[in-house]
C-alpha atoms as a PDB file:
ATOM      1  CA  UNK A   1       0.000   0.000   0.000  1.00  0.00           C
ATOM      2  CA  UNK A   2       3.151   2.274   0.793  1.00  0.00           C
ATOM      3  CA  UNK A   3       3.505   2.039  -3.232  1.00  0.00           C
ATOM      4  CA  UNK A   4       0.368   3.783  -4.224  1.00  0.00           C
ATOM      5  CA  UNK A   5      -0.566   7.656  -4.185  1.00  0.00           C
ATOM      6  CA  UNK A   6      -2.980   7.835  -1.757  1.00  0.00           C
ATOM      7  CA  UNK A   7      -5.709  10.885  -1.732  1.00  0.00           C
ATOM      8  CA  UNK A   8      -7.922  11.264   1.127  1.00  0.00           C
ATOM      9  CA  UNK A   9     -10.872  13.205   0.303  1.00  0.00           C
ATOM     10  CA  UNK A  10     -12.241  15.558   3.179  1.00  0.00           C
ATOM     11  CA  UNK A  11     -15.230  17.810   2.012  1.00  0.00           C
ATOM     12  CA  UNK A  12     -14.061  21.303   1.387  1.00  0.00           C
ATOM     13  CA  UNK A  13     -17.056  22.724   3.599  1.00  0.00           C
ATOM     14  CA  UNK A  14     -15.506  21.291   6.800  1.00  0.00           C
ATOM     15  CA  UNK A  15     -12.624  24.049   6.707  1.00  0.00           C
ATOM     16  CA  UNK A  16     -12.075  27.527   5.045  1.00  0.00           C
ATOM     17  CA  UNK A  17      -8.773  26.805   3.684  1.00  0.00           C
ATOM     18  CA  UNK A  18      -7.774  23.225   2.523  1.00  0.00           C
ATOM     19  CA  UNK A  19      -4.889  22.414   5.361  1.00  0.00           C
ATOM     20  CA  UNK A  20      -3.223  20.301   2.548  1.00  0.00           C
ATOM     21  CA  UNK A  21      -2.843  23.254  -0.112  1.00  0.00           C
ATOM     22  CA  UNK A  22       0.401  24.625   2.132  1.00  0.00           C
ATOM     23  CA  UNK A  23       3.304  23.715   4.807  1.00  0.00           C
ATOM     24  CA  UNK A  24       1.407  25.575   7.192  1.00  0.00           C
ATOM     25  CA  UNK A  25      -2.140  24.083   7.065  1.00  0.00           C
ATOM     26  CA  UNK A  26      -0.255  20.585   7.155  1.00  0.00           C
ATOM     27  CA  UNK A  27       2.006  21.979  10.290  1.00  0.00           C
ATOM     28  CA  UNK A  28      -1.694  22.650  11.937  1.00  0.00           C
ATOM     29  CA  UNK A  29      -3.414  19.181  11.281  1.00  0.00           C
ATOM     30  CA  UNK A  30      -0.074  17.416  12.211  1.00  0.00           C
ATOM     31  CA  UNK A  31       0.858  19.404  15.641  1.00  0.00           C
ATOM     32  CA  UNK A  32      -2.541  19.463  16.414  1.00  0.00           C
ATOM     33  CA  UNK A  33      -3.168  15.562  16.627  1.00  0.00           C
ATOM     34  CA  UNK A  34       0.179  15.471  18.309  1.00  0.00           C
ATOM     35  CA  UNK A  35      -1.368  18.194  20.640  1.00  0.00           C
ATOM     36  CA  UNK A  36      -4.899  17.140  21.482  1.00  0.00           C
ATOM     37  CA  UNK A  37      -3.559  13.874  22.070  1.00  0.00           C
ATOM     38  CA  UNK A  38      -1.107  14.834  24.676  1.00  0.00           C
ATOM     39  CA  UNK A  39      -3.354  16.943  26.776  1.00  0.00           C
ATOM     40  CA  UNK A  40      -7.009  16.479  25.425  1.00  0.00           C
ATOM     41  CA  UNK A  41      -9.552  18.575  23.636  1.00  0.00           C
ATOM     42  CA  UNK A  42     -10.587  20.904  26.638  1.00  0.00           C
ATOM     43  CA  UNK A  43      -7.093  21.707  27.090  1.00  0.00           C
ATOM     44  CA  UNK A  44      -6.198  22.364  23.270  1.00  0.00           C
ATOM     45  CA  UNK A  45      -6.162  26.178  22.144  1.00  0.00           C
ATOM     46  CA  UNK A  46      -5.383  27.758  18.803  1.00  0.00           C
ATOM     47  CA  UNK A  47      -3.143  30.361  21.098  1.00  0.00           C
ATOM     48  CA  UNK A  48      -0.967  27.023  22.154  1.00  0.00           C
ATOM     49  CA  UNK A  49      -1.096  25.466  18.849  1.00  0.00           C
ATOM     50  CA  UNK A  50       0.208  28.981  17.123  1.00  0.00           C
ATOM     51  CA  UNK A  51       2.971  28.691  19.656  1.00  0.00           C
ATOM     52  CA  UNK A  52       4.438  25.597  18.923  1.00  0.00           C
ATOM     53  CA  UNK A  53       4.249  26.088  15.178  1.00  0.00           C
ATOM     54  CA  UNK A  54       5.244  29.520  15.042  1.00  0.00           C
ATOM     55  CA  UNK A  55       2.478  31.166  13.745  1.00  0.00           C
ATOM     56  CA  UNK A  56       0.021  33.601  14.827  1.00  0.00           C
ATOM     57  CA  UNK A  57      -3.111  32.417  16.255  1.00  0.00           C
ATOM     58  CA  UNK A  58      -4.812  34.924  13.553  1.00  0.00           C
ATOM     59  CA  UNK A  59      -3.477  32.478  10.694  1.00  0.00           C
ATOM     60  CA  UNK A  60      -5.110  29.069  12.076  1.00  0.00           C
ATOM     61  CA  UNK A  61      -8.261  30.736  11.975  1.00  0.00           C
ATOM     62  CA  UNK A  62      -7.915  31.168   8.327  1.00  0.00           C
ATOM     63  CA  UNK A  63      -8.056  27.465   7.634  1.00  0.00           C
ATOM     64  CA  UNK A  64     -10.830  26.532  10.972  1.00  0.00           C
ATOM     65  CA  UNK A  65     -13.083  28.416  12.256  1.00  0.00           C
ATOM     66  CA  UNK A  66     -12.884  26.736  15.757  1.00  0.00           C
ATOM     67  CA  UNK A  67     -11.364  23.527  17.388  1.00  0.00           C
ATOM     68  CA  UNK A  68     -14.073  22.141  17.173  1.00  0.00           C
ATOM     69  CA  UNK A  69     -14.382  22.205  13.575  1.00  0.00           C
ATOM     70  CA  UNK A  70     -10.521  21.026  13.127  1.00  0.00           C
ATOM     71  CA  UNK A  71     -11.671  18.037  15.506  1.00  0.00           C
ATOM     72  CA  UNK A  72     -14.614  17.770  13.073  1.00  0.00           C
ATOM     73  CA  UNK A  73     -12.424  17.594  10.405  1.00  0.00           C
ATOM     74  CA  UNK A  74      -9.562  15.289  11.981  1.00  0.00           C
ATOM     75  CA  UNK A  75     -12.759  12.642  12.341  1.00  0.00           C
ATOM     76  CA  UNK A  76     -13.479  13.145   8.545  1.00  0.00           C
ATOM     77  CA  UNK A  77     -10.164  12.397   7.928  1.00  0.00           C
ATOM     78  CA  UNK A  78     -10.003   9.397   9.549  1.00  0.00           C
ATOM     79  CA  UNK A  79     -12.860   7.913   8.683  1.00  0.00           C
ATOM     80  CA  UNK A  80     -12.371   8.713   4.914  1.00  0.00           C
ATOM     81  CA  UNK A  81      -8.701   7.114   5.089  1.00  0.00           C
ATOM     82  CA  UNK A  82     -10.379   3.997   6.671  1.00  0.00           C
ATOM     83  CA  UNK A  83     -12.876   4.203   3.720  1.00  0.00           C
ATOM     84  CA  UNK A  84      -9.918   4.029   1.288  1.00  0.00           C
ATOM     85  CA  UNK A  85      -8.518   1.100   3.498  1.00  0.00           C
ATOM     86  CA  UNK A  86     -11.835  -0.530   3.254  1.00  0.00           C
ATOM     87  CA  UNK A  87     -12.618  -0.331  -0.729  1.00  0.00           C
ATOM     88  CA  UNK A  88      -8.386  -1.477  -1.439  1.00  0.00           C
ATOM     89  CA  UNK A  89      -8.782  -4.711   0.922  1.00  0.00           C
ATOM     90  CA  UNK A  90     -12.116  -5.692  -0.159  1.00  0.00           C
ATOM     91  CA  UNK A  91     -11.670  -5.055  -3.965  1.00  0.00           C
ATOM     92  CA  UNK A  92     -10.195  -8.234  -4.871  1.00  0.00           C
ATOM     93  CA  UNK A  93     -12.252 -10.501  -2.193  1.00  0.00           C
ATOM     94  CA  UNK A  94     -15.257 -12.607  -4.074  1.00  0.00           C
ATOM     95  CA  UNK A  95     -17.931 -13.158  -1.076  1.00  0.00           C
ATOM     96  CA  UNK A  96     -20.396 -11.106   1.399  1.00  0.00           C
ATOM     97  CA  UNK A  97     -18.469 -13.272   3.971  1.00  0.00           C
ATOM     98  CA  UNK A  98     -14.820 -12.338   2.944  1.00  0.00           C
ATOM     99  CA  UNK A  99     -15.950  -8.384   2.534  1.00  0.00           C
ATOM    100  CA  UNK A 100     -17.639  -8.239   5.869  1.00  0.00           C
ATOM    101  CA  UNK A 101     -14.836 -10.375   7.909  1.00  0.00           C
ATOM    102  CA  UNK A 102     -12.252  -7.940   6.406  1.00  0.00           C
ATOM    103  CA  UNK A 103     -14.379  -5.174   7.325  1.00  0.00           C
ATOM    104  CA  UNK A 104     -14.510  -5.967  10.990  1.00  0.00           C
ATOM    105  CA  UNK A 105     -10.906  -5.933  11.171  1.00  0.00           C
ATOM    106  CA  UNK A 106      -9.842  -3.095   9.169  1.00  0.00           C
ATOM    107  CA  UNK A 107     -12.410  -1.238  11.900  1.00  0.00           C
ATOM    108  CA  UNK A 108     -11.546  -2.971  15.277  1.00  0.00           C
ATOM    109  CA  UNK A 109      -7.625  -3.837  14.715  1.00  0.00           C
ATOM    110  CA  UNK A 110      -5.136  -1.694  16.456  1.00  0.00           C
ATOM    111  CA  UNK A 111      -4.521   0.998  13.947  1.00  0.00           C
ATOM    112  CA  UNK A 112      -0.979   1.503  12.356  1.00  0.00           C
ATOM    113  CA  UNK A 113       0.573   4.362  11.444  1.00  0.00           C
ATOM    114  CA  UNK A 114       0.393   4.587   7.504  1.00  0.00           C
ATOM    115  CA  UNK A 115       3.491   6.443   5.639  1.00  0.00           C
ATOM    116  CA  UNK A 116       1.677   7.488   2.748  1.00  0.00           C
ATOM    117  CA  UNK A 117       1.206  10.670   4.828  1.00  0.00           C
ATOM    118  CA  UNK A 118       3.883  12.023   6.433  1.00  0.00           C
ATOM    119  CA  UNK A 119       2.178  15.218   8.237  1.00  0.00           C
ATOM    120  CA  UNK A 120      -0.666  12.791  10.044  1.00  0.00           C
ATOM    121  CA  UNK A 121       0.215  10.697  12.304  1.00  0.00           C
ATOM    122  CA  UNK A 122      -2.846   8.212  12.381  1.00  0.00           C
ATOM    123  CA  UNK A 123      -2.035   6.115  15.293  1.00  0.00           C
ATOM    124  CA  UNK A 124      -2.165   8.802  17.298  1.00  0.00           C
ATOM    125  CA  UNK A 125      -5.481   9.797  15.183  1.00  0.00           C
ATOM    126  CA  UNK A 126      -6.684   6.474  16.313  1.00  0.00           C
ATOM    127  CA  UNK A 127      -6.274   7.755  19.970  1.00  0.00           C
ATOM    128  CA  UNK A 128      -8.398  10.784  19.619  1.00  0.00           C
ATOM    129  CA  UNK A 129     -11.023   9.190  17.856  1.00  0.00           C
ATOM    130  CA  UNK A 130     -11.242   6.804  20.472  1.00  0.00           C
ATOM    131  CA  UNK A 131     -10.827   9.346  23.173  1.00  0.00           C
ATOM    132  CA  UNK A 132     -12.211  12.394  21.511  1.00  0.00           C
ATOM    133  CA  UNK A 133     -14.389  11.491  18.542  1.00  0.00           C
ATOM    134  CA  UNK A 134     -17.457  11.057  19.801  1.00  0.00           C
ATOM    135  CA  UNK A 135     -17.173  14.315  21.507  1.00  0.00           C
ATOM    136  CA  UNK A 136     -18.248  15.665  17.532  1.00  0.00           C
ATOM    137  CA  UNK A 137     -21.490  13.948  18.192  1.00  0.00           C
ATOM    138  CA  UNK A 138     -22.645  15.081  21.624  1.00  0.00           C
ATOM    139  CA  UNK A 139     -23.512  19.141  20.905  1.00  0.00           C
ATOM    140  CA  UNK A 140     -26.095  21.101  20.692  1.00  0.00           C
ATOM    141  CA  UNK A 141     -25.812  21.779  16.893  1.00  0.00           C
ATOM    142  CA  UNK A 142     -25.725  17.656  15.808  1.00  0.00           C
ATOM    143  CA  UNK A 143     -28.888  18.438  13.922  1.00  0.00           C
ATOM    144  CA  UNK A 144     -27.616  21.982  11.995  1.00  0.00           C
ATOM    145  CA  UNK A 145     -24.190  20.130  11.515  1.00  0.00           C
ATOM    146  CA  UNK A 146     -25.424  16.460  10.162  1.00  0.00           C
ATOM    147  CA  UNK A 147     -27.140  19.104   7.552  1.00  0.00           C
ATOM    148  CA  UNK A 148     -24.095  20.442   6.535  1.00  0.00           C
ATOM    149  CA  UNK A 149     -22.759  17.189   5.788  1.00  0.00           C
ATOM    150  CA  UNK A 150     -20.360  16.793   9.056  1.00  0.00           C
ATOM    151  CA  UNK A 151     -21.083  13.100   9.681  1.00  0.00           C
ATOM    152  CA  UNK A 152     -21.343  12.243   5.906  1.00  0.00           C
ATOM    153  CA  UNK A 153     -18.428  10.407   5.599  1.00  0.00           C
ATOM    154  CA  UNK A 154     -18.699   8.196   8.876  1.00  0.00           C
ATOM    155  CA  UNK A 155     -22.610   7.682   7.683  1.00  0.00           C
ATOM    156  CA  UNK A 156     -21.110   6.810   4.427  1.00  0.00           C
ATOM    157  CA  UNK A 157     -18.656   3.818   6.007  1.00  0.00           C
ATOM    158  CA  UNK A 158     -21.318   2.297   8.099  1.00  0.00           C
ATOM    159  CA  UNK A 159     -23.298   1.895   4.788  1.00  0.00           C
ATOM    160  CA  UNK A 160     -20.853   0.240   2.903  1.00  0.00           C
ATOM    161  CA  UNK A 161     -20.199  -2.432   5.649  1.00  0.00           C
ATOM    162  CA  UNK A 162     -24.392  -2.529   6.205  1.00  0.00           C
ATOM    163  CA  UNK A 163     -24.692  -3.324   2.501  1.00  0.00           C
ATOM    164  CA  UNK A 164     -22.064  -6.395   2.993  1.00  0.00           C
ATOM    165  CA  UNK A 165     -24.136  -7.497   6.116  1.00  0.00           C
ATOM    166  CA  UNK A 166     -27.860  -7.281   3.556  1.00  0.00           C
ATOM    167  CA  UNK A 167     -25.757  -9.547   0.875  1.00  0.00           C
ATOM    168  CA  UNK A 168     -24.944 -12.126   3.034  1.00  0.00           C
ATOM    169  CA  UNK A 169     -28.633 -12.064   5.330  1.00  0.00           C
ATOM    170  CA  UNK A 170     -31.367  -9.769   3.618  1.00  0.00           C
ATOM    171  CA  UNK A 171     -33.722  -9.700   5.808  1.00  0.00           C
ATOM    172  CA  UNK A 172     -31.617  -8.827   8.802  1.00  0.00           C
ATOM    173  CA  UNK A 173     -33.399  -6.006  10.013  1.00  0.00           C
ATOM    174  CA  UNK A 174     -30.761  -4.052  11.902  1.00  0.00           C
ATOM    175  CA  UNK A 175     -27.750  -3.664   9.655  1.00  0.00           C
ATOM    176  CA  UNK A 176     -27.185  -0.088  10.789  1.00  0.00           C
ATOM    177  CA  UNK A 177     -27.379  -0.267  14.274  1.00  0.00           C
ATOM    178  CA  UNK A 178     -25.099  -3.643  14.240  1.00  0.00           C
ATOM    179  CA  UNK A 179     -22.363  -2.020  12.315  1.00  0.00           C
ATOM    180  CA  UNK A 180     -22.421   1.721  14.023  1.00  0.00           C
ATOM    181  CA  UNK A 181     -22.690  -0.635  17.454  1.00  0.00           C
ATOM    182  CA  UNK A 182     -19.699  -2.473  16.216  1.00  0.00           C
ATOM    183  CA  UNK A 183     -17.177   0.408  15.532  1.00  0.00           C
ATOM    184  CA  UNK A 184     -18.127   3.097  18.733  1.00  0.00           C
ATOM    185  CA  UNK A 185     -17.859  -0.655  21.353  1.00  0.00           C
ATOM    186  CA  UNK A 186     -14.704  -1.201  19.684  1.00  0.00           C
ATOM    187  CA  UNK A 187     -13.464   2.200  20.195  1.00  0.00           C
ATOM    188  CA  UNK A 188     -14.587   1.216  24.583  1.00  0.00           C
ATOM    189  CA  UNK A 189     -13.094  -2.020  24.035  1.00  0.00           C
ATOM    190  CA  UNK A 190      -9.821  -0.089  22.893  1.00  0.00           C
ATOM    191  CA  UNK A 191     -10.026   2.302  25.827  1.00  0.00           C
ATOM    192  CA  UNK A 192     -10.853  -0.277  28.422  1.00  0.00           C
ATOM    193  CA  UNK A 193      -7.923  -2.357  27.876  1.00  0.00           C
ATOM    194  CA  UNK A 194      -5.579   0.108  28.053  1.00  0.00           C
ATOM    195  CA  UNK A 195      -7.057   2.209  31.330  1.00  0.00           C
ATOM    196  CA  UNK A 196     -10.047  -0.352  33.219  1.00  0.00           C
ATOM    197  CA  UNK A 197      -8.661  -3.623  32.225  1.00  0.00           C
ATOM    198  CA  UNK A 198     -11.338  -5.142  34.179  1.00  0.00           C
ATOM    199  CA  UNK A 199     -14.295  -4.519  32.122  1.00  0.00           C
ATOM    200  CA  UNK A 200     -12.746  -6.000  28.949  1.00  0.00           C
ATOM    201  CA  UNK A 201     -11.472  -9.374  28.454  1.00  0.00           C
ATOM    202  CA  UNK A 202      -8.204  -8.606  26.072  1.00  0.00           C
ATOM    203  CA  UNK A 203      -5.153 -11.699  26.049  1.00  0.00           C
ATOM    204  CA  UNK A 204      -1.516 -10.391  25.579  1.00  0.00           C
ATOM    205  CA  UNK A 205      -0.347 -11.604  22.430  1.00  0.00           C
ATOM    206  CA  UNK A 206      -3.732 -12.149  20.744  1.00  0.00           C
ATOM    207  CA  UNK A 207      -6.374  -9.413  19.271  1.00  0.00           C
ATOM    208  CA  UNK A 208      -8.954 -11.203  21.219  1.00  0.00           C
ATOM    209  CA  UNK A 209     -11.551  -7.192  19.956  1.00  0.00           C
ATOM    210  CA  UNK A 210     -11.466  -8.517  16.850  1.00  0.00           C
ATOM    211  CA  UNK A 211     -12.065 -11.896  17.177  1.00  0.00           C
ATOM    212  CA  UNK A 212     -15.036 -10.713  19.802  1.00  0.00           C
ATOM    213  CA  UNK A 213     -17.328  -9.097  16.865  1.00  0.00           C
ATOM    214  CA  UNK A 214     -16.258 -11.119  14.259  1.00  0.00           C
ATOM    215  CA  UNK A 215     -18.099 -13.700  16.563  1.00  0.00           C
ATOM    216  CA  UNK A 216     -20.672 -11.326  17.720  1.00  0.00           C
ATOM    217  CA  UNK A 217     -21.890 -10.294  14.206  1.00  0.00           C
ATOM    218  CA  UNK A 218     -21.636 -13.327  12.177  1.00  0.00           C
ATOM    219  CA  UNK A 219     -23.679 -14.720  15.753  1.00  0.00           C
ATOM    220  CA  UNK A 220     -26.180 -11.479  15.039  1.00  0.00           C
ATOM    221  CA  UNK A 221     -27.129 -12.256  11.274  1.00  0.00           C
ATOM    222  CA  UNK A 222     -27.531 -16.054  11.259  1.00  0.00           C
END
C-alpha cells in the first residue's frame, strides 16, 4: 500500500482553507493531533497550537473556524482514510463473507501508522477518535451540523459495511445499528484495555476485539 498515491478526500465545507494546499495548514493538522492527544480537547487552544508552530493564532483561523471544527475535520479524515482502506482490501475478495470479515478488522484492529502521509500521524489519530471522537457527536448543533454534511463520511462507512451485512442475510433487520454498534464498542473495548482492564477481556499476544465481533456479528445475522 506504501507504493500507491494515496488521496484522502475531506469535504471542502468542513474548513475555510484546505490544510493540505500549504506547509502551514499541514504543520496545523499534524501538531494538532500530536497536541490534542497529549493533553485532550478541553485543554487544546489555537493560542498554544500557534505557539508551537510559530504562527500567529490569527493564521489558524484562516483554515478553521474553531477547534471544534478542526476536531470535526480530523474525524473526517479518519474515517475517509479507513474508507480508502476498506474499498483497497475488499476489492479483490469474491464473497459477502470475505468483505464483511475484512471489514470488521480493518475497523476494530489496532490501527498503524500509515506512511503514505507524512504530516498525520494516524495512530495517534486512532487515539483521539477513540478518546475524543465522539465528543463531535454530543452538541447542541448535531442536527444543523449532520445538515451540513459533518457526519457524511462516517454515515457513508457504516453503509458500505451494512450493505455487505444485507448480501450475506437480507432480511436482517438491523444492519445499521449492528455495524455503528460495532465500531463506537470497539473504540470502549480499545479504551478499556488500556485504562479499566477489568471490564474488557483482552489476552496479551492475541487481538482477542477482533475476534469478539467477528463472533458477535456473524452470531447477530444467522
Amino acid at each position: 500500500m506504501e507504493n500507491l498515491k494515496i488521496n484522502v478526500v475531506v469535504d471542502s465545507s468542513l474548513c475555510l482553507k484546505n490544510p493540505e494546499s500549504s506547509e502551514l495548514g499541514k504543520k496545523i493538522v499534524g501538531k494538532g493531533i500530536e497536541m490534542i492527544n497529549e493533553m485532550g480537547y478541553e485543554s487544546f487552544t489555537f493560542k498554544k497550537l500557534g505557539e508551537q508552530i510559530g504562527s500567529n493564532e490569527s493564521s489558524i483561523y484562516r483554515y478553521f473556524e474553531s477547534k471544534h471544527t478542526l476536531l470535526v475535520y480530523f474525524v473526517n479524515w479518519y474515517w475517509s482514510w479507513i474508507e480508502y482502506k476498506l474499498v483497497f482490501g475488499t476489492m479483490n475478495l469474491n464473497t459477502p463473507e470475505e468483505k464483511l470479515n475484512k471489514a470488521i478488522q480493518l475497523l476494530v484492529e489496532d490501527v498503524k501508522e500509515d506512511n503514505s502521509f507524512s504530516y498525520i500521524n494516524e495512530v495517534l489519530l486512532n487515539k483521539i477518535i477513540i478518546s475524543e471522537g465522539s465528543k463531535v457527536y454530543y452538541t447542541k448543533e448535531i442536527d444543523n451540523e449532520n445538515q451540513k454534511g459533518y457526519y457524511a463520511t462516517y454515515k457513508r462507512l457504516v453503509q458500505r459495511i451494512s450493505d455487505f451485512v444485507l448480501a450475506i442475510q437480507p432480511s436482517y433487520p438491523y444492519p445499521h445499528m449492528l455495524i455503528s454498534t460495532m465500531i463506537e464498542g470497539a473504540h470502549y473495548q480499545r479504551y478499556f484495555s488500556k485504562h479499566l482492564p477489568s471490564l474488557t477481556d483482552t489476552e496479551s499476544g492475541e487481538d482477542t476485539i477482533v475476534k469478539f465481533y467477528t463472533e458477535l456479528i456473524q452470531r447477530a445475522i444467522k
